[in-house]
C-alpha atoms as a PDB file:
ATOM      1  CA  UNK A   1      17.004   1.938   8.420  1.00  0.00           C
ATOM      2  CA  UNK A   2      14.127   0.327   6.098  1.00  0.00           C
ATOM      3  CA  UNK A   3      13.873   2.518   2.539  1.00  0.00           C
ATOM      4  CA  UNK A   4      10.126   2.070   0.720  1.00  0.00           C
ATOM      5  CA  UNK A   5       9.436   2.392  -2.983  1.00  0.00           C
ATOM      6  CA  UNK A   6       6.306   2.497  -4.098  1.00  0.00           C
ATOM      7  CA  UNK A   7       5.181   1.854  -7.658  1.00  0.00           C
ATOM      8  CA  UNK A   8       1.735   0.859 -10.044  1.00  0.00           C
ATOM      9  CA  UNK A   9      -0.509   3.971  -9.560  1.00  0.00           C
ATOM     10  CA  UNK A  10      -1.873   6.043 -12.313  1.00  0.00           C
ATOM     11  CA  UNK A  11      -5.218   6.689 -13.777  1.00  0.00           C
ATOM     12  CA  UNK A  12      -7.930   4.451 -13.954  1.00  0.00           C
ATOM     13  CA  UNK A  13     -11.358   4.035 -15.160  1.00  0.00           C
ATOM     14  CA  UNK A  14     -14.032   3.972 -12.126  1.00  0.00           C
ATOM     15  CA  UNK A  15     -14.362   0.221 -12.005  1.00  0.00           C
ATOM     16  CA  UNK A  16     -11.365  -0.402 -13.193  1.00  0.00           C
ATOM     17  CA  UNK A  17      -8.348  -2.354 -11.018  1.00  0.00           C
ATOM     18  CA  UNK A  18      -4.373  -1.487  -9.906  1.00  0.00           C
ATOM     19  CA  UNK A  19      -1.699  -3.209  -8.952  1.00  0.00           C
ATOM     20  CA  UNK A  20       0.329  -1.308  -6.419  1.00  0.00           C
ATOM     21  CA  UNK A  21       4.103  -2.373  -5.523  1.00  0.00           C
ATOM     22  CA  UNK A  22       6.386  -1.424  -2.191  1.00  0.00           C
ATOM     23  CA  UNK A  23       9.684  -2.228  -2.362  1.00  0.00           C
ATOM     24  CA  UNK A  24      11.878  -2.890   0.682  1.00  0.00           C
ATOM     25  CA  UNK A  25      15.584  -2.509   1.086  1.00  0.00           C
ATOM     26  CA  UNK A  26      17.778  -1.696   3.816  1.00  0.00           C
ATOM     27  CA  UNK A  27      17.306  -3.929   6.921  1.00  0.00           C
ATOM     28  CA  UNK A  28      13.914  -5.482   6.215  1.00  0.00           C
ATOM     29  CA  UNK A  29      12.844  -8.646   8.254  1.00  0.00           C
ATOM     30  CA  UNK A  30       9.945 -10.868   8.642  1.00  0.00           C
ATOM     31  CA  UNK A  31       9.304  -8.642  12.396  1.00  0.00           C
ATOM     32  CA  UNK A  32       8.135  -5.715  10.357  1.00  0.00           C
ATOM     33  CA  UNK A  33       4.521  -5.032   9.664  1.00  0.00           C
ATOM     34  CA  UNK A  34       3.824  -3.859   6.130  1.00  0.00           C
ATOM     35  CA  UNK A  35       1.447  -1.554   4.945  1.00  0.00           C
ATOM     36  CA  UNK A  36      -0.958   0.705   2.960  1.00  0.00           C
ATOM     37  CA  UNK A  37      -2.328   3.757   3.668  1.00  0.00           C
ATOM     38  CA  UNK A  38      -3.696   7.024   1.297  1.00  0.00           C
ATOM     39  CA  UNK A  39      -4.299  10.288   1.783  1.00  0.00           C
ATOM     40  CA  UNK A  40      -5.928  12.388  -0.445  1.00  0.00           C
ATOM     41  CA  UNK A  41      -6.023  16.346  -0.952  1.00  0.00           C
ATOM     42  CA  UNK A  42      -7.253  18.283   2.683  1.00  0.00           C
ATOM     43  CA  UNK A  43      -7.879  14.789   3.622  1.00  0.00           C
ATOM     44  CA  UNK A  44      -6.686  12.997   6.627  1.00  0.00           C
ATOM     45  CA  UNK A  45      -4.092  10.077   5.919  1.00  0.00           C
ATOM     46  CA  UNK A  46      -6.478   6.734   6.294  1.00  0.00           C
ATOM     47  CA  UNK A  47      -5.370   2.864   6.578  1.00  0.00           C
ATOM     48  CA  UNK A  48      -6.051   0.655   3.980  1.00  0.00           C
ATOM     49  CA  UNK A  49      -4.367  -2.261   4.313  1.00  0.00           C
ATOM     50  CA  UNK A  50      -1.517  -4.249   6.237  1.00  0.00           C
ATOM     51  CA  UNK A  51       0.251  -7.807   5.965  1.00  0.00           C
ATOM     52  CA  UNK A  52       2.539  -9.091   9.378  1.00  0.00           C
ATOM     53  CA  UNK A  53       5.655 -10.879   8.696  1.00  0.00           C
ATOM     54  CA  UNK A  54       3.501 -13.917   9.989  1.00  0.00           C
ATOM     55  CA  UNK A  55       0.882 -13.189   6.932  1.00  0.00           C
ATOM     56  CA  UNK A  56      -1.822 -11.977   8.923  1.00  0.00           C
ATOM     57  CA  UNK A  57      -3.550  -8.983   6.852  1.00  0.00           C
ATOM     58  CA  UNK A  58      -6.084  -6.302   8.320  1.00  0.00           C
ATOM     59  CA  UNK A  59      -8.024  -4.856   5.292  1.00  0.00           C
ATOM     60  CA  UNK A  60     -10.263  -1.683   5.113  1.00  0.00           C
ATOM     61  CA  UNK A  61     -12.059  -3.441   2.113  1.00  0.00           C
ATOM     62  CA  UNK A  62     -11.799  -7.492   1.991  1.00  0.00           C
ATOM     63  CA  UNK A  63     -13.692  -7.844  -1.134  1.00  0.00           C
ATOM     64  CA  UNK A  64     -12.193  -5.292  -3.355  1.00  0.00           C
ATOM     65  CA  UNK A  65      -8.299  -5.167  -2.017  1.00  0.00           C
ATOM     66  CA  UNK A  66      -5.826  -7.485  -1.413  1.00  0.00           C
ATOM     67  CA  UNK A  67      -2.253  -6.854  -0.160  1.00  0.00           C
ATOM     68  CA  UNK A  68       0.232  -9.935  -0.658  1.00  0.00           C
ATOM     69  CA  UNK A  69       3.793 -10.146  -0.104  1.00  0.00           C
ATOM     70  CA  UNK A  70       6.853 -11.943  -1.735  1.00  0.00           C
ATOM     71  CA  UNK A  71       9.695 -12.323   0.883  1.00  0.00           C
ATOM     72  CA  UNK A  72      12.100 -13.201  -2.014  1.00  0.00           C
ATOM     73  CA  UNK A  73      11.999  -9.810  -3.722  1.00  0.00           C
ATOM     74  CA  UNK A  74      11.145  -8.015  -0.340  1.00  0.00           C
ATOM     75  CA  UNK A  75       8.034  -6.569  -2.020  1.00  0.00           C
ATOM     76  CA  UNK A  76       4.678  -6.135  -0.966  1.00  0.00           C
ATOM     77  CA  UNK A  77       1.437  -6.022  -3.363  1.00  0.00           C
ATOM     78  CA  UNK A  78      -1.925  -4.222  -3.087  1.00  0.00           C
ATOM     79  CA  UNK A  79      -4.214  -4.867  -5.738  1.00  0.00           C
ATOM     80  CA  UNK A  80      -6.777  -3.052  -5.914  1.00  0.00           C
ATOM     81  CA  UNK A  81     -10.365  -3.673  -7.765  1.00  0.00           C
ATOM     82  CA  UNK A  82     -13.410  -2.045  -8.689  1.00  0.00           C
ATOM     83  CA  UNK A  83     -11.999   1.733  -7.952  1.00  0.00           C
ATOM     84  CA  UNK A  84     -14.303   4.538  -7.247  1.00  0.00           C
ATOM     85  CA  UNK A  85     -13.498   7.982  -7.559  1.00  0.00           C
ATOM     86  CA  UNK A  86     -13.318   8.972  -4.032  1.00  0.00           C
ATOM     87  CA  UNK A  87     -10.572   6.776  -3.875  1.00  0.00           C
ATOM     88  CA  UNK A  88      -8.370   9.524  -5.719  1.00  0.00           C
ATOM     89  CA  UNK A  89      -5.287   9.312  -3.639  1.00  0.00           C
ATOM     90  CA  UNK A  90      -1.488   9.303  -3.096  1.00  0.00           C
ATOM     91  CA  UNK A  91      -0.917   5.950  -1.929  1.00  0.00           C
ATOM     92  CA  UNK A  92       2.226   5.303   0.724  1.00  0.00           C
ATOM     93  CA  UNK A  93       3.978   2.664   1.434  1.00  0.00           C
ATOM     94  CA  UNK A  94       4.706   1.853   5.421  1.00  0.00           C
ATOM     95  CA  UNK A  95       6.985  -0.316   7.293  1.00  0.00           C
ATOM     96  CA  UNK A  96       6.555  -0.585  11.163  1.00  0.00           C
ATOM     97  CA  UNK A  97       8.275  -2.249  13.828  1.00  0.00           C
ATOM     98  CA  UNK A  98       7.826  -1.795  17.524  1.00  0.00           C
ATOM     99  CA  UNK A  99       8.455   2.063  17.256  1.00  0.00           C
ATOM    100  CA  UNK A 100      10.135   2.305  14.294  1.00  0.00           C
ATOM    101  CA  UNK A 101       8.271   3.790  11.346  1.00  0.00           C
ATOM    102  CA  UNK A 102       9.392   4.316   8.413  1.00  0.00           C
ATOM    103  CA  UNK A 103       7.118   5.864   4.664  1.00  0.00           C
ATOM    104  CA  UNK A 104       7.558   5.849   1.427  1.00  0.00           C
ATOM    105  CA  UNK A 105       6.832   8.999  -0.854  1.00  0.00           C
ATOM    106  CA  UNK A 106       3.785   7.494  -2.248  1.00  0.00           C
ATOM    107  CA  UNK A 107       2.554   6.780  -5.714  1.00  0.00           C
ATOM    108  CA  UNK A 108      -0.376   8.356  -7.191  1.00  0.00           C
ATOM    109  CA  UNK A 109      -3.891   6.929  -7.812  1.00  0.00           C
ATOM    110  CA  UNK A 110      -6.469   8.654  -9.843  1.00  0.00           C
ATOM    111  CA  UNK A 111      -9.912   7.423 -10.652  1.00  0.00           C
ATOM    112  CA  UNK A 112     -11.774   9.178 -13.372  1.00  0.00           C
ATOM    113  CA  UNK A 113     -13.497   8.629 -16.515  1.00  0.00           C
END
């Protein structure tokens, strides 16, 4: 059993940056794939970003996001830049491995002036 907690959203300016953070505990190793995904309201859940244990990272946005991990404190980052509106979301956490899956509740992003 993997438990995910995420932290860093909260309102932002459009243009503005976040850092998101996903905790790991439980039994978290380097086999899992770790990533982001949002989902906002009547909106389907969509990928944003992922990081394998091997550091390889699949992005929906190369320029403006970047997800990064630190091993030591089992926690992986998504920072986030230049925000637009539409990207008003709950953002979750996710921790695969073969066909385990495992989510976090999700922290909550909202651009607006």
């Amino acid at each position: 059993q993997v438990q995910l907690v995420e932290s860093g959203g909260g309102l932002v300016q459009p243009g503005g940056s976040l850092r998101l953070s996903c905790e790991a505990s439980g039994n978290i190793h380097s086999g899992y794939i770790m990533g982001w995904y949002r989902q906002a309201p009547g909106k389907q859940r969509e990928f944003v970003a992922s990081v394998t244990g091997d550091g390889v990272i699949s992005s929906a946005d190369y320029v403006r996001f970047t997800i990064s991990s630190d091993d030591a404190k089992n926690t992986v980052y998504h920072q986030m830049n230049s925000l637009k509106p539409e990207e008003t979301a709950v953002y979750l956490c996710n921790a695969k491995y073969t066909v385990y899956c495992q989510w976090g509740r999700g922290t909550q992003v909202t651009v607006a002036s």
